[in-house]
Structure formats: C-alpha cells, structure tokens
C-alpha atoms as a PDB file:
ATOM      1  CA  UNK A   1      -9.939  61.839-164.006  1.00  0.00           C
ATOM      2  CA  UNK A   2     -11.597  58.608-165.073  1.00  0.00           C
ATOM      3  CA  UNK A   3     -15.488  58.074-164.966  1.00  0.00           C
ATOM      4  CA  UNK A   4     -16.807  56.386-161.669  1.00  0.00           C
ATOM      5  CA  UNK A   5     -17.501  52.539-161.893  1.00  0.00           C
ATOM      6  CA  UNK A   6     -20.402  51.114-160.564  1.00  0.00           C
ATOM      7  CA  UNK A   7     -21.754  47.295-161.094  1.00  0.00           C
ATOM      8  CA  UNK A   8     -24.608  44.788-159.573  1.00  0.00           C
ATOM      9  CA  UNK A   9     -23.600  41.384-158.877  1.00  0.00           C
ATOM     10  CA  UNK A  10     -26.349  38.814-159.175  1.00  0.00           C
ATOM     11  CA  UNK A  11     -25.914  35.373-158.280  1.00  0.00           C
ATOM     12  CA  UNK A  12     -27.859  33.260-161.051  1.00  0.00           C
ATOM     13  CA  UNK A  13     -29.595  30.872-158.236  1.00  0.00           C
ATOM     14  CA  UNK A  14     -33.156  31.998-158.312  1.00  0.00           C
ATOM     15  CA  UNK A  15     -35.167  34.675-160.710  1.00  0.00           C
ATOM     16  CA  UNK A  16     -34.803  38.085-159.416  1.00  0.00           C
ATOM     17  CA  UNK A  17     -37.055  40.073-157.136  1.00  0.00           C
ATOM     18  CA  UNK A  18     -37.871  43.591-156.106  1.00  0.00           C
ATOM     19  CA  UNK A  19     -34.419  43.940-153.745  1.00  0.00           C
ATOM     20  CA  UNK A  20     -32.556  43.464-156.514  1.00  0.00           C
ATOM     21  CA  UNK A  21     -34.717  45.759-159.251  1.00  0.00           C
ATOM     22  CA  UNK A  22     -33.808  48.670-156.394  1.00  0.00           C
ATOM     23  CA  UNK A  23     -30.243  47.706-156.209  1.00  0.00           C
ATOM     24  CA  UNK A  24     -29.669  47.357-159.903  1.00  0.00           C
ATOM     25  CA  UNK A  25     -31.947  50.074-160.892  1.00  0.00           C
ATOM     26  CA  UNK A  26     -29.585  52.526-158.285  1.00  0.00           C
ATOM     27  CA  UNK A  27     -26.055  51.515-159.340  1.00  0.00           C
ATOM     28  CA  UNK A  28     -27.641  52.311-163.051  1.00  0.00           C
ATOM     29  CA  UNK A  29     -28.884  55.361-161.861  1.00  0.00           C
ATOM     30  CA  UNK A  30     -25.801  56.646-160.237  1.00  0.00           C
ATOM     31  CA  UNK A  31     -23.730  55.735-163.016  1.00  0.00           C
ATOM     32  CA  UNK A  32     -25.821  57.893-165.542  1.00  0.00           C
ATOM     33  CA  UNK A  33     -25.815  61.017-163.204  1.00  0.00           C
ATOM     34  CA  UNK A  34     -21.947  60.987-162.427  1.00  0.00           C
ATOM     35  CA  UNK A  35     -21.326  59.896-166.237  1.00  0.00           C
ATOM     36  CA  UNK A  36     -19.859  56.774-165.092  1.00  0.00           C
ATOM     37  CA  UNK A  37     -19.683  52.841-166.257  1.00  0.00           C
ATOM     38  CA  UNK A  38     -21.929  50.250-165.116  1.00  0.00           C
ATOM     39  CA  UNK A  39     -20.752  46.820-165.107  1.00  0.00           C
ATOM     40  CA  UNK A  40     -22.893  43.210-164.906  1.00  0.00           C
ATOM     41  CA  UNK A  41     -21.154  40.882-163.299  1.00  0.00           C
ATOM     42  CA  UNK A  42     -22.335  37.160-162.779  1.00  0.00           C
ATOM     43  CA  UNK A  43     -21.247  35.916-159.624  1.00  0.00           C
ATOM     44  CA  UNK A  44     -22.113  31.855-160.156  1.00  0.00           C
ATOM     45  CA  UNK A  45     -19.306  30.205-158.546  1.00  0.00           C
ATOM     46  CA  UNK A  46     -21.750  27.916-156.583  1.00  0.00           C
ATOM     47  CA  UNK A  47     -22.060  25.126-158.946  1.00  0.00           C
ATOM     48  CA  UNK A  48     -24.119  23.061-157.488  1.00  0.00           C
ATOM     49  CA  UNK A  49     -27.196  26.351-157.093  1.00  0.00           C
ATOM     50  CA  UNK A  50     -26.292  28.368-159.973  1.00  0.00           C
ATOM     51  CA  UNK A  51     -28.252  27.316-163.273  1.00  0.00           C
ATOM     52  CA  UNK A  52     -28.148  28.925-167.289  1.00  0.00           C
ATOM     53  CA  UNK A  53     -31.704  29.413-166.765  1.00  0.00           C
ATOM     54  CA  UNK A  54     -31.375  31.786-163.632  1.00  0.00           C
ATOM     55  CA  UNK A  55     -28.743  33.567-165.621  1.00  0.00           C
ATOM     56  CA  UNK A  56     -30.530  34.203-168.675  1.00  0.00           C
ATOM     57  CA  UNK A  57     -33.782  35.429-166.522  1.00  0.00           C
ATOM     58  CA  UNK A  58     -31.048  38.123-165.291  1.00  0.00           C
ATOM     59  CA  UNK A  59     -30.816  39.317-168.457  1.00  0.00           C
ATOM     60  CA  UNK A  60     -34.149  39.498-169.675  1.00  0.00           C
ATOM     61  CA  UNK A  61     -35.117  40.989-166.273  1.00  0.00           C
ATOM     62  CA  UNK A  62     -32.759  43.762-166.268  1.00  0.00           C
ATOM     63  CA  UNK A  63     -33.289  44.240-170.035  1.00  0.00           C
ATOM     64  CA  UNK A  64     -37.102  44.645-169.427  1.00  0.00           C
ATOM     65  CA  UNK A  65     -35.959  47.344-166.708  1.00  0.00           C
ATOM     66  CA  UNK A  66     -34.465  49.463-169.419  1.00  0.00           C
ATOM     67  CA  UNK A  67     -30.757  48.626-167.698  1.00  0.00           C
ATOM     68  CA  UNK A  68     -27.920  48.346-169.843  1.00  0.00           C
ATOM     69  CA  UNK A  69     -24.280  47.363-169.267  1.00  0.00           C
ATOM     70  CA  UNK A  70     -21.008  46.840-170.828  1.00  0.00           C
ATOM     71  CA  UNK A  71     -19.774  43.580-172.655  1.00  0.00           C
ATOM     72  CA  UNK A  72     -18.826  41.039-172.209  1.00  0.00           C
ATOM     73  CA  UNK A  73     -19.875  40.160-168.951  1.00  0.00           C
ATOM     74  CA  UNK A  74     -17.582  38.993-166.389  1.00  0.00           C
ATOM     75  CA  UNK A  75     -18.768  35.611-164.877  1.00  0.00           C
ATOM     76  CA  UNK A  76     -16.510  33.853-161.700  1.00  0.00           C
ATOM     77  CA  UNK A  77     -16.857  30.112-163.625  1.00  0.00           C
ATOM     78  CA  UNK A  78     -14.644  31.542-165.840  1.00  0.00           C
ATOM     79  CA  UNK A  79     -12.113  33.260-163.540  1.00  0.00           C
ATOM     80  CA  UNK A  80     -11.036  30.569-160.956  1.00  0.00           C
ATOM     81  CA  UNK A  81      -7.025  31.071-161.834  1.00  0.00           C
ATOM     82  CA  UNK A  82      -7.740  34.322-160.730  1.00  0.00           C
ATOM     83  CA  UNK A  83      -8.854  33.755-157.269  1.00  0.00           C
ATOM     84  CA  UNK A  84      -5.917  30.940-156.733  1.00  0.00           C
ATOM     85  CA  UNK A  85      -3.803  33.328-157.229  1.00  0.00           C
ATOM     86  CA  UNK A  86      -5.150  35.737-154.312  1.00  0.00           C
ATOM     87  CA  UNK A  87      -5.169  32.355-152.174  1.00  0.00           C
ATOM     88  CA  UNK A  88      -1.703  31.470-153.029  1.00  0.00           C
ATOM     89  CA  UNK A  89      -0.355  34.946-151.985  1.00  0.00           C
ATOM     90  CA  UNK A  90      -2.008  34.988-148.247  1.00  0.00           C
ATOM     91  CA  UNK A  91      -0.815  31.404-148.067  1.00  0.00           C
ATOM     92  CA  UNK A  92       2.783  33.014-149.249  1.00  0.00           C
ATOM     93  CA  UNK A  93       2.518  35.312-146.207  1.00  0.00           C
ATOM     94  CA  UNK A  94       1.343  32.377-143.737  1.00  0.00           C
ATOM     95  CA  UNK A  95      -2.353  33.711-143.197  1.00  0.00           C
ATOM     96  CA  UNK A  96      -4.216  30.272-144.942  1.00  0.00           C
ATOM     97  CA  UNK A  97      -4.992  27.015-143.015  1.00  0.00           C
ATOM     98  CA  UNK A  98      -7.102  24.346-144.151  1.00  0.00           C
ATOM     99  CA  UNK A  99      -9.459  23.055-141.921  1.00  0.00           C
ATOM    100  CA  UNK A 100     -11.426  19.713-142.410  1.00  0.00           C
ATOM    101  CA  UNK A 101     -14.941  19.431-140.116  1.00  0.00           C
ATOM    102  CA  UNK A 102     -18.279  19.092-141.139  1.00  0.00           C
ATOM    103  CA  UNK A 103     -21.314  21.288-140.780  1.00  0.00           C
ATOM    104  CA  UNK A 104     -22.312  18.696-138.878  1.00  0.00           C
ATOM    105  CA  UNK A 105     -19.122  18.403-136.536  1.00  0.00           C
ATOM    106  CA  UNK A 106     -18.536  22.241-136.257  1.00  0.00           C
ATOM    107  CA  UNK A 107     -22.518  22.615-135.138  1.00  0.00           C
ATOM    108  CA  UNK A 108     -21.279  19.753-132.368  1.00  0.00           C
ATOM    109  CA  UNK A 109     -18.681  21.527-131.419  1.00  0.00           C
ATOM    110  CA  UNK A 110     -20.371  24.837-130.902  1.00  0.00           C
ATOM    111  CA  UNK A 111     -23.501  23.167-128.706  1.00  0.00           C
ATOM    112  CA  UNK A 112     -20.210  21.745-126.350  1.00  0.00           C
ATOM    113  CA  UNK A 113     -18.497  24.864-125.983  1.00  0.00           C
ATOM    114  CA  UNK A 114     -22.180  26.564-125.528  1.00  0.00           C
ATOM    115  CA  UNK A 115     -22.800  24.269-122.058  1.00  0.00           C
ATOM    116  CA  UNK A 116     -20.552  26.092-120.268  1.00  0.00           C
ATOM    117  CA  UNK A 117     -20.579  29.700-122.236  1.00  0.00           C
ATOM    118  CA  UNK A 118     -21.994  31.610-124.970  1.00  0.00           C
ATOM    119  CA  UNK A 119     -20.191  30.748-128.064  1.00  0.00           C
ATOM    120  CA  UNK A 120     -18.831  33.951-129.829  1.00  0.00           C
ATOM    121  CA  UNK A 121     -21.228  34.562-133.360  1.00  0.00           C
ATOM    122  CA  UNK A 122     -20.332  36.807-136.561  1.00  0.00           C
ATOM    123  CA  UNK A 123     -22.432  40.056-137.537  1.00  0.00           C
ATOM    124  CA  UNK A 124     -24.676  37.368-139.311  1.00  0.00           C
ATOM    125  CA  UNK A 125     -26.002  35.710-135.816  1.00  0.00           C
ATOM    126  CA  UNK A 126     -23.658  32.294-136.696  1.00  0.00           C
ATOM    127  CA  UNK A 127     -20.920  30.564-134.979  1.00  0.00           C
ATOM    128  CA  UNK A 128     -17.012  31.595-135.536  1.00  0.00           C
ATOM    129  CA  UNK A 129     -15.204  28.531-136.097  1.00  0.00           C
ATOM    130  CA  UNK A 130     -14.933  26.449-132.770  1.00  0.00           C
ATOM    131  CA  UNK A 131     -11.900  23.920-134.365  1.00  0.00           C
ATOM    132  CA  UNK A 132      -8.575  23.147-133.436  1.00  0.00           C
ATOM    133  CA  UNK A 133      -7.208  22.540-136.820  1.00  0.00           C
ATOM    134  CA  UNK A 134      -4.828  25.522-136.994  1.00  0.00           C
ATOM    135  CA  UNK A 135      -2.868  23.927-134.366  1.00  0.00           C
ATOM    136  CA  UNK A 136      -2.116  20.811-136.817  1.00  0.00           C
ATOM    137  CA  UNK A 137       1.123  20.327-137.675  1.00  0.00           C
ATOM    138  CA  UNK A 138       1.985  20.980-141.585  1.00  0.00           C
ATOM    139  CA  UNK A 139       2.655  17.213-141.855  1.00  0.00           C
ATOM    140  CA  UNK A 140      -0.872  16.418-140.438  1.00  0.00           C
ATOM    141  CA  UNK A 141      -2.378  18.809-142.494  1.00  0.00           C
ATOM    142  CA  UNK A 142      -0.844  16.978-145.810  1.00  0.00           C
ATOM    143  CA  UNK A 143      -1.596  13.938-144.504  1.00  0.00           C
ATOM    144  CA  UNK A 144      -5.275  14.200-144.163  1.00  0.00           C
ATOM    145  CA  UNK A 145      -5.148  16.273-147.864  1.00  0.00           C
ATOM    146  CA  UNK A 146      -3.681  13.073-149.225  1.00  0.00           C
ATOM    147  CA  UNK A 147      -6.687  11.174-148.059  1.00  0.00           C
ATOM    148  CA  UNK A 148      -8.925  12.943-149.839  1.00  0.00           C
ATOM    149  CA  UNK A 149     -10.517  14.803-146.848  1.00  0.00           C
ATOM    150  CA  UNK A 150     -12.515  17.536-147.713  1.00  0.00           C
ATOM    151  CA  UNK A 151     -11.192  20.929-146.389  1.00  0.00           C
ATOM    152  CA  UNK A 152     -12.243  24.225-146.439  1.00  0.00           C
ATOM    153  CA  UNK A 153      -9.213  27.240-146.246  1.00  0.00           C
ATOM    154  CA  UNK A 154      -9.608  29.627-143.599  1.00  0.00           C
ATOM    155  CA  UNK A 155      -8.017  33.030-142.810  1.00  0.00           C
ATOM    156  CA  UNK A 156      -5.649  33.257-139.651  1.00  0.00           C
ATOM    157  CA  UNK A 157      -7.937  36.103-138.554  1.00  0.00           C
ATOM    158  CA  UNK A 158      -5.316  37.096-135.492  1.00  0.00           C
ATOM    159  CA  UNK A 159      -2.177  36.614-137.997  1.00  0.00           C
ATOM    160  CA  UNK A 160      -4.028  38.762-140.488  1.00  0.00           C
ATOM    161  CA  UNK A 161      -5.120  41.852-138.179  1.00  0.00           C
ATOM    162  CA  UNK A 162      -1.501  41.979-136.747  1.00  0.00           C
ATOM    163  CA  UNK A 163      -0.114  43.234-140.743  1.00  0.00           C
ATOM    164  CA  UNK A 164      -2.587  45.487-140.586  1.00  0.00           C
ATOM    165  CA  UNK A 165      -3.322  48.781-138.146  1.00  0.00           C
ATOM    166  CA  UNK A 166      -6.534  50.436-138.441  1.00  0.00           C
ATOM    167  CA  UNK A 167      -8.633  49.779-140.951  1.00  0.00           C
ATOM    168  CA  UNK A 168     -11.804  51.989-142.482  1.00  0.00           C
ATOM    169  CA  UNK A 169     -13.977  52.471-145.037  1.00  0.00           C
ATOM    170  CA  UNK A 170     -15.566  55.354-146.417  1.00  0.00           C
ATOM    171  CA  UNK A 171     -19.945  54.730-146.302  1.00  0.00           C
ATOM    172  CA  UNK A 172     -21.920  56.871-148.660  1.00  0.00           C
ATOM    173  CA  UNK A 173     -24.910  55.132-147.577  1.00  0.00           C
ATOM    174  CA  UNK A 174     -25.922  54.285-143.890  1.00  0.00           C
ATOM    175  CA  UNK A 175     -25.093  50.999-142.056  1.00  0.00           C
ATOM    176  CA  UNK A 176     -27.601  48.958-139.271  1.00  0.00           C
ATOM    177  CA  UNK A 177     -27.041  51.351-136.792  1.00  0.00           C
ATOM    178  CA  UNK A 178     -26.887  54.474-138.495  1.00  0.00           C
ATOM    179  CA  UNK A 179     -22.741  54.433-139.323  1.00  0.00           C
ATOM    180  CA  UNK A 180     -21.540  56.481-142.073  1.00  0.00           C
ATOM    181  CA  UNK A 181     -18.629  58.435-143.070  1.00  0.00           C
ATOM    182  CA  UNK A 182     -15.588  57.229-142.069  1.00  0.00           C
ATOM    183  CA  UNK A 183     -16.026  53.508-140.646  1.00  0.00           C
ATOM    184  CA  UNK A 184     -13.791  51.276-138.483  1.00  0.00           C
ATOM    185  CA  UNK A 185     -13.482  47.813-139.749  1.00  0.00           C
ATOM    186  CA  UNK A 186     -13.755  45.172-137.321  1.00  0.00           C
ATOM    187  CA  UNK A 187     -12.662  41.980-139.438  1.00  0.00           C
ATOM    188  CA  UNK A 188     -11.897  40.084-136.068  1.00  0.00           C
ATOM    189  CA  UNK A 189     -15.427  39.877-135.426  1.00  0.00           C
ATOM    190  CA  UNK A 190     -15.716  37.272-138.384  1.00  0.00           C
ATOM    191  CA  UNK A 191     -13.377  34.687-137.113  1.00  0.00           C
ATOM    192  CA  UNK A 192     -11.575  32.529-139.051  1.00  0.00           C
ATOM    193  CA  UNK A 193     -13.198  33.295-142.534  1.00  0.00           C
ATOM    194  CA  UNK A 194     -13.477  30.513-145.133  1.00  0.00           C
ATOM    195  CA  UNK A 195     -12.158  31.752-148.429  1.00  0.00           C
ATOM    196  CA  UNK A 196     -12.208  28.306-150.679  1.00  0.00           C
ATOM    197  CA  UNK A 197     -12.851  24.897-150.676  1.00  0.00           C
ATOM    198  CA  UNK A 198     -11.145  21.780-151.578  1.00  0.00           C
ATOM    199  CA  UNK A 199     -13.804  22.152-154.521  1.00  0.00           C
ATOM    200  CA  UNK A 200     -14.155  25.958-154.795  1.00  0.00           C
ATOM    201  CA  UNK A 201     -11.200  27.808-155.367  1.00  0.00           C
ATOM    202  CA  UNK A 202     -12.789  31.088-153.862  1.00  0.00           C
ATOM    203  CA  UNK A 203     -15.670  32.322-151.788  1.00  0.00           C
ATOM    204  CA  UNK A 204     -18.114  35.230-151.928  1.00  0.00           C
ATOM    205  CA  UNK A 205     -15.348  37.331-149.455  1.00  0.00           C
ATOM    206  CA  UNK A 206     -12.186  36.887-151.709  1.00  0.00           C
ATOM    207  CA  UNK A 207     -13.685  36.631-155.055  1.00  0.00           C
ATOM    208  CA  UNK A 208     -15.799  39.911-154.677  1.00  0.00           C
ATOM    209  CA  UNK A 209     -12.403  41.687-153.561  1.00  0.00           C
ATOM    210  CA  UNK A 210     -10.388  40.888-156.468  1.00  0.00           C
ATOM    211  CA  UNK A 211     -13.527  41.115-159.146  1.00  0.00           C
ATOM    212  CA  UNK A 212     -13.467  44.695-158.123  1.00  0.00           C
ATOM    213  CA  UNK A 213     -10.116  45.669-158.284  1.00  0.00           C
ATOM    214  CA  UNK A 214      -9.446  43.659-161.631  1.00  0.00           C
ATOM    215  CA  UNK A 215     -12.911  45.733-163.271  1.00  0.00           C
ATOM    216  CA  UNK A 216     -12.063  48.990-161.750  1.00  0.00           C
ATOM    217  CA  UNK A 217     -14.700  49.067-159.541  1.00  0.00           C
ATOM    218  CA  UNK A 218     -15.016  52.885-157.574  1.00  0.00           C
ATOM    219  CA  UNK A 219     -18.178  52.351-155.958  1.00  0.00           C
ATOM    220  CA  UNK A 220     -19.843  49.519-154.772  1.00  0.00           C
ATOM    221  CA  UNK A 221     -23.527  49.802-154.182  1.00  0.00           C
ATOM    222  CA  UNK A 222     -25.386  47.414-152.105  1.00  0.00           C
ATOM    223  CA  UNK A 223     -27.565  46.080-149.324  1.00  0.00           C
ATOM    224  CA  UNK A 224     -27.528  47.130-145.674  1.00  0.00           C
ATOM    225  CA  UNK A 225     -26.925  43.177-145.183  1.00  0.00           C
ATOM    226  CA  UNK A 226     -23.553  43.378-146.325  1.00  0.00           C
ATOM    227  CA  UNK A 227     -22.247  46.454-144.293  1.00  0.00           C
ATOM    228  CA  UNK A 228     -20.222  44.647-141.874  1.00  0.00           C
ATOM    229  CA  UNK A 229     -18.964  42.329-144.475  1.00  0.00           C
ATOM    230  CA  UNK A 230     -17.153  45.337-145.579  1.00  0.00           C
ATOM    231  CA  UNK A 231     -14.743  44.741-142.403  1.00  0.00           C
ATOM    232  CA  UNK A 232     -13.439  41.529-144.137  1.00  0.00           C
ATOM    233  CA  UNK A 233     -13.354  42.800-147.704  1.00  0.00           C
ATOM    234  CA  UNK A 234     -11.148  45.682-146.566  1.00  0.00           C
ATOM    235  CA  UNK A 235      -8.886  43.132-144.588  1.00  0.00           C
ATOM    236  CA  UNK A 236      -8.468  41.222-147.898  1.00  0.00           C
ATOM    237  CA  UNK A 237      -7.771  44.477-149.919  1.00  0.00           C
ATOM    238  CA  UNK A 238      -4.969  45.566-147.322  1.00  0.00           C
ATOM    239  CA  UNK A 239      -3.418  41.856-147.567  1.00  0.00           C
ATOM    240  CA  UNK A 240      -3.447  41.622-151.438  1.00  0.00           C
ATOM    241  CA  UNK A 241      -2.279  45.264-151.834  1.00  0.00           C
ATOM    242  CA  UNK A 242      -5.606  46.285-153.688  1.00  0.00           C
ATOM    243  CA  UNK A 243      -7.225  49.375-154.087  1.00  0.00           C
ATOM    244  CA  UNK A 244     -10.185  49.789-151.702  1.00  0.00           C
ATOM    245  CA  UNK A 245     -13.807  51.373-153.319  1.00  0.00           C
ATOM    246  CA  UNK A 246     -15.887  54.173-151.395  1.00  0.00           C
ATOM    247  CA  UNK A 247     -19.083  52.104-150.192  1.00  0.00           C
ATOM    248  CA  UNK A 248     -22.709  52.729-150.503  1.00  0.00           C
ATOM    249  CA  UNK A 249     -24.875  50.788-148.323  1.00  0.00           C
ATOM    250  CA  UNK A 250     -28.706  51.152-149.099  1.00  0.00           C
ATOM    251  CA  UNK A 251     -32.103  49.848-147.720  1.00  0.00           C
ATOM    252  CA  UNK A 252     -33.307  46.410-147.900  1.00  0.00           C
ATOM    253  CA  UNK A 253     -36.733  45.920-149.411  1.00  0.00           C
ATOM    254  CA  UNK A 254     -39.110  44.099-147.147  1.00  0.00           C
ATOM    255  CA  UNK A 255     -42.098  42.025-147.227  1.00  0.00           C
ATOM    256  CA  UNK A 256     -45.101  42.760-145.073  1.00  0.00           C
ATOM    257  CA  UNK A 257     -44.123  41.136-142.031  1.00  0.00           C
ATOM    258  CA  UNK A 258     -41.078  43.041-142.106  1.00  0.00           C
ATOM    259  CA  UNK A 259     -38.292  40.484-143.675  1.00  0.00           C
ATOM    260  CA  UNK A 260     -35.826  41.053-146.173  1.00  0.00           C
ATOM    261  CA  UNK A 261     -37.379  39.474-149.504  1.00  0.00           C
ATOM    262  CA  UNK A 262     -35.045  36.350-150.656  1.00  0.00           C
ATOM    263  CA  UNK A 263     -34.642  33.948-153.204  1.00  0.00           C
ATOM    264  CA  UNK A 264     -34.845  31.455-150.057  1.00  0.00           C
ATOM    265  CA  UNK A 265     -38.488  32.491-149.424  1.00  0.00           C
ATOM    266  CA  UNK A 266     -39.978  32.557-152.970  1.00  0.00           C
ATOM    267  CA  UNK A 267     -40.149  36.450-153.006  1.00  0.00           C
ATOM    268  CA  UNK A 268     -42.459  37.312-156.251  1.00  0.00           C
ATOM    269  CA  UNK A 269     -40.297  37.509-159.087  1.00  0.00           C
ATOM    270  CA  UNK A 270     -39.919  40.039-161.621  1.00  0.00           C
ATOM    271  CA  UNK A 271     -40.888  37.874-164.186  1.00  0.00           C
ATOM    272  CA  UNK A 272     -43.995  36.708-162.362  1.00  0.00           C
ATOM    273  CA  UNK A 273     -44.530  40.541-161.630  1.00  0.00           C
ATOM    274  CA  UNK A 274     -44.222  41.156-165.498  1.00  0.00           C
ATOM    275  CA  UNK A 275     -46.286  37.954-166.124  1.00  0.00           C
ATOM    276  CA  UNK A 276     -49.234  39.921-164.176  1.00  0.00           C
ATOM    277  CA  UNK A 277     -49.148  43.229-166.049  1.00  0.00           C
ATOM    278  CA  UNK A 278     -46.339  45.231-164.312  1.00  0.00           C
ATOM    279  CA  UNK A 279     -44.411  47.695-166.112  1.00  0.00           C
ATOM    280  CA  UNK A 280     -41.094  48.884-165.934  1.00  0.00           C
ATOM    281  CA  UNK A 281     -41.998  51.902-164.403  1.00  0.00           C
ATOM    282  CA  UNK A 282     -44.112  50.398-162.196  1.00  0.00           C
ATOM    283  CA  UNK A 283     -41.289  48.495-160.564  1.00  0.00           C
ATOM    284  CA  UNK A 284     -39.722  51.873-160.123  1.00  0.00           C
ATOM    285  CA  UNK A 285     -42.428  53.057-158.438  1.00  0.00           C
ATOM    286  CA  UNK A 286     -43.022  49.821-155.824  1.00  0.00           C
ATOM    287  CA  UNK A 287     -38.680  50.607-154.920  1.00  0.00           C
ATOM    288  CA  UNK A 288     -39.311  54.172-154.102  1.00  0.00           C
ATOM    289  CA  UNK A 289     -36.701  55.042-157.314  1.00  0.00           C
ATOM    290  CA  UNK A 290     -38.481  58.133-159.575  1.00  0.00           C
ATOM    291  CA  UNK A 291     -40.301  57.192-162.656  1.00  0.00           C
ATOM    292  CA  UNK A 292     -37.407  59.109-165.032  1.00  0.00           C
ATOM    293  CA  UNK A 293     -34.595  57.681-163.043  1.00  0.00           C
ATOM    294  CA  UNK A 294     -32.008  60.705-162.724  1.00  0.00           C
END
C-alpha cells in the first residue's frame, strides 16, 4: 500500500504567520508518524498579489521550522494548461457559463433584490450570484466575448448537483459545528461558483481539486475555514472523475480579540517573530504542537 500524502499550500501574498506554522508544522508531523510524503505546493495564481519575495520568505520560514519537502515544488503559474483542461471538460458536459458583471454591478444587484427579501449568502457570509446571464443565449454570450468584456466562468450549480446523488466526505478533524465522520456535502449552498476568469484560467476551487489528484494527495490538512468549501471540492472531484482525499479540518489560531490571524490584518510574521529572538521550538510551543513533534 503506498505511503500517505500530505502537503501545505501557501499562497506567496504576504510573509507567513503563526496559522500557518500550526498548519504546516501538522501536515509535517503527520506525514513523519504514518511514514508518509509531504509535499510544498505554491499556490500563486493571483498575479496581481503574489510576489518572488513572499515566496522565497516561504521557504526560509519553513526551513527555519526544521520542515522539509520534496522537489521540485509544484507552483500553479506554471500549470495553467492543466486547469483549462478541467474547465474544458465541465464545459464538454454543459455545466460552464460565463458571466460578465462587475463587483460593482453584482453588489447593485444584491442591495435590489435585498428591498424586498433577504438575499441568499454562501457559508462565507457573501452573496450567491444575483445575475441573469445564464439565461443568455450562446450567440449573446459570443458576442459580448468578442468585445472584449471581461467574464468570469461560473458553475451551473443546479445542472451540476443533478449528475451527482449524494455526496460526502470523510472529516478526520472537526468542522464549525462539531461535524465529523462521514459528512454530507451541500455544494448548492455556494451558488453559482466562479472557477476562472477571462484572465485566470482557474480559481482556488478547481485548481486545488486537480493539484491534488495530479500529486497524489491522501490527506488534506487544513483550517476549520475551509470545511464547507469541501462541499464544492467534492462536487468538482465527482464531475472530473477524480479521486476524493479523507479530510482533516483543524483549529484556527486566533488573536486576542478572538479573530482568525490573516495576512489581511498584518498578523506578526514569522520572520518578525524570528527577528525578535523566537526559536523554532518556540513557535511550536505558541501552536500548542509538542516541542519533539511526533
């Protein structure tokens, strides 16, 4: 039976922080005790947020952790054919539309349909997709792709859930609520995803699903804040005939009013932590992870 296949998944758009020494520092961990593989895998296909200095700090951080991984690293710049390829199969099986509003235009569109009613919202508190532009006819569609419009492609969530009957997961870890074992999916709850741009061939949903079945990926280990993303990943995996990992969901580390730490709020850094005289096992010891690891 083949070793187990664990990997962390930074996106090089900040310096890490203390959530992601515990995530990378437990995916490590596992892998040693069950003799399995761990795998670094860049995920950078934001262009525009992404930068070779963020990616490099990943690196040195994880290095200065006393983490190690196998070569060469996989990074999604490199790998765009790849996730065309998922995108040209669902549009094969009629489950891709491209739809062309704004921010700007869907946020107008939600506060309309709000003045009468509560607008439906994902697991993530925002808006499902309030537009009418899967009702456009193909030559409509082509037309305003001819112009240049910008587009994003979304998944026909109804026309997707009816190829597939009940979907789970299995949840080593613990969800929001407490959910673990065997878990229903509920991808319908996220809409009409968006799974690429006109200028991004892939998003975070579709390029995460075939990363892992192309590496080999057994377990994925992660944060709490993705647990219902999970619904949408094994959606994907059913439509592109993929294998589907057991899940781990773990803990979010907090700061001390109680929010999850984020690149988005300047969380301290493990390099700044380093800078003030932390030590590896120190950091081990501020996640809650034991000083000799397993």
């Amino acid at each position: 039976m083949p070793p187990p296949v664990f990997r962390f998944a930074p996106s090089p758009n900040g310096y890490l922080h203390l959530g992601h020494a515990y995530s990378a520092l437990l995916n490590f961990d596992l892998a040693r005790r069950t003799g399995g593989r761990f795998l670094l895998r860049i995920e950078d296909i934001d262009a525009i947020r992404c930068r070779p200095e963020f990616e490099a700090a990943i690196y040195e951080d994880l290095a200065w952790l006393g983490i190690s991984w196998e070569t060469p690293v996989r990074r999604q710049s490199e790998h765009f054919a790849r996730y065309r390829e998922a995108v040209e199969k669902l549009a094969g099986l009629g489950l891709i539309y491209p739809s062309f509003e704004s921010r700007t235009e869907i946020a107008r569109l939600v506060a309309q349909r709000e003045a009468s009613a509560p607008w439906p919202r994902d697991p993530d508190g925002a808006p499902l997709y309030p537009g009418l532009a899967k009702s456009l006819s193909p030559g409509e569609r082509s037309r305003l792709i001819e112009q240049g419009m910008p587009y994003a492609l979304r998944l026909d969530m109804a026309a997707a859930r009816a190829r597939a009957n009940e979907l789970t997961w299995i949840e080593l870890g613990e969800g929001p609520d407490g959910e673990t074992g065997v878990v229903s999916a509920q991808p319908e709850s996220w809409g009409d995803v968006i799974l690429a741009r006109k200028e991004t061939p892939t998003s975070y949903h579709l390029s995460v699903v075939v990363d892992d079945a192309l590496q080999g990926v057994t377990d994925v280990v992660r944060g709490r804040d993705l647990f219902w993303s999970t619904s949408v990943h094994r959606l994907l995996q059913h439509l592109l005939g993929i294998p589907q990992p057991a899940y781990r969901h773990h803990l979010l580390m907090t700061d001390a009013a109680g929010q999850k730490l984020s690149k988005s709020t300047d969380a301290t850094g493990l390099r700044e932590l380093r800078g003030q005289g932390a030590t590896a096992a120190d950091i081990r010891r501020m996640v809650g992870l034991s000083e000799s690891g397993p």
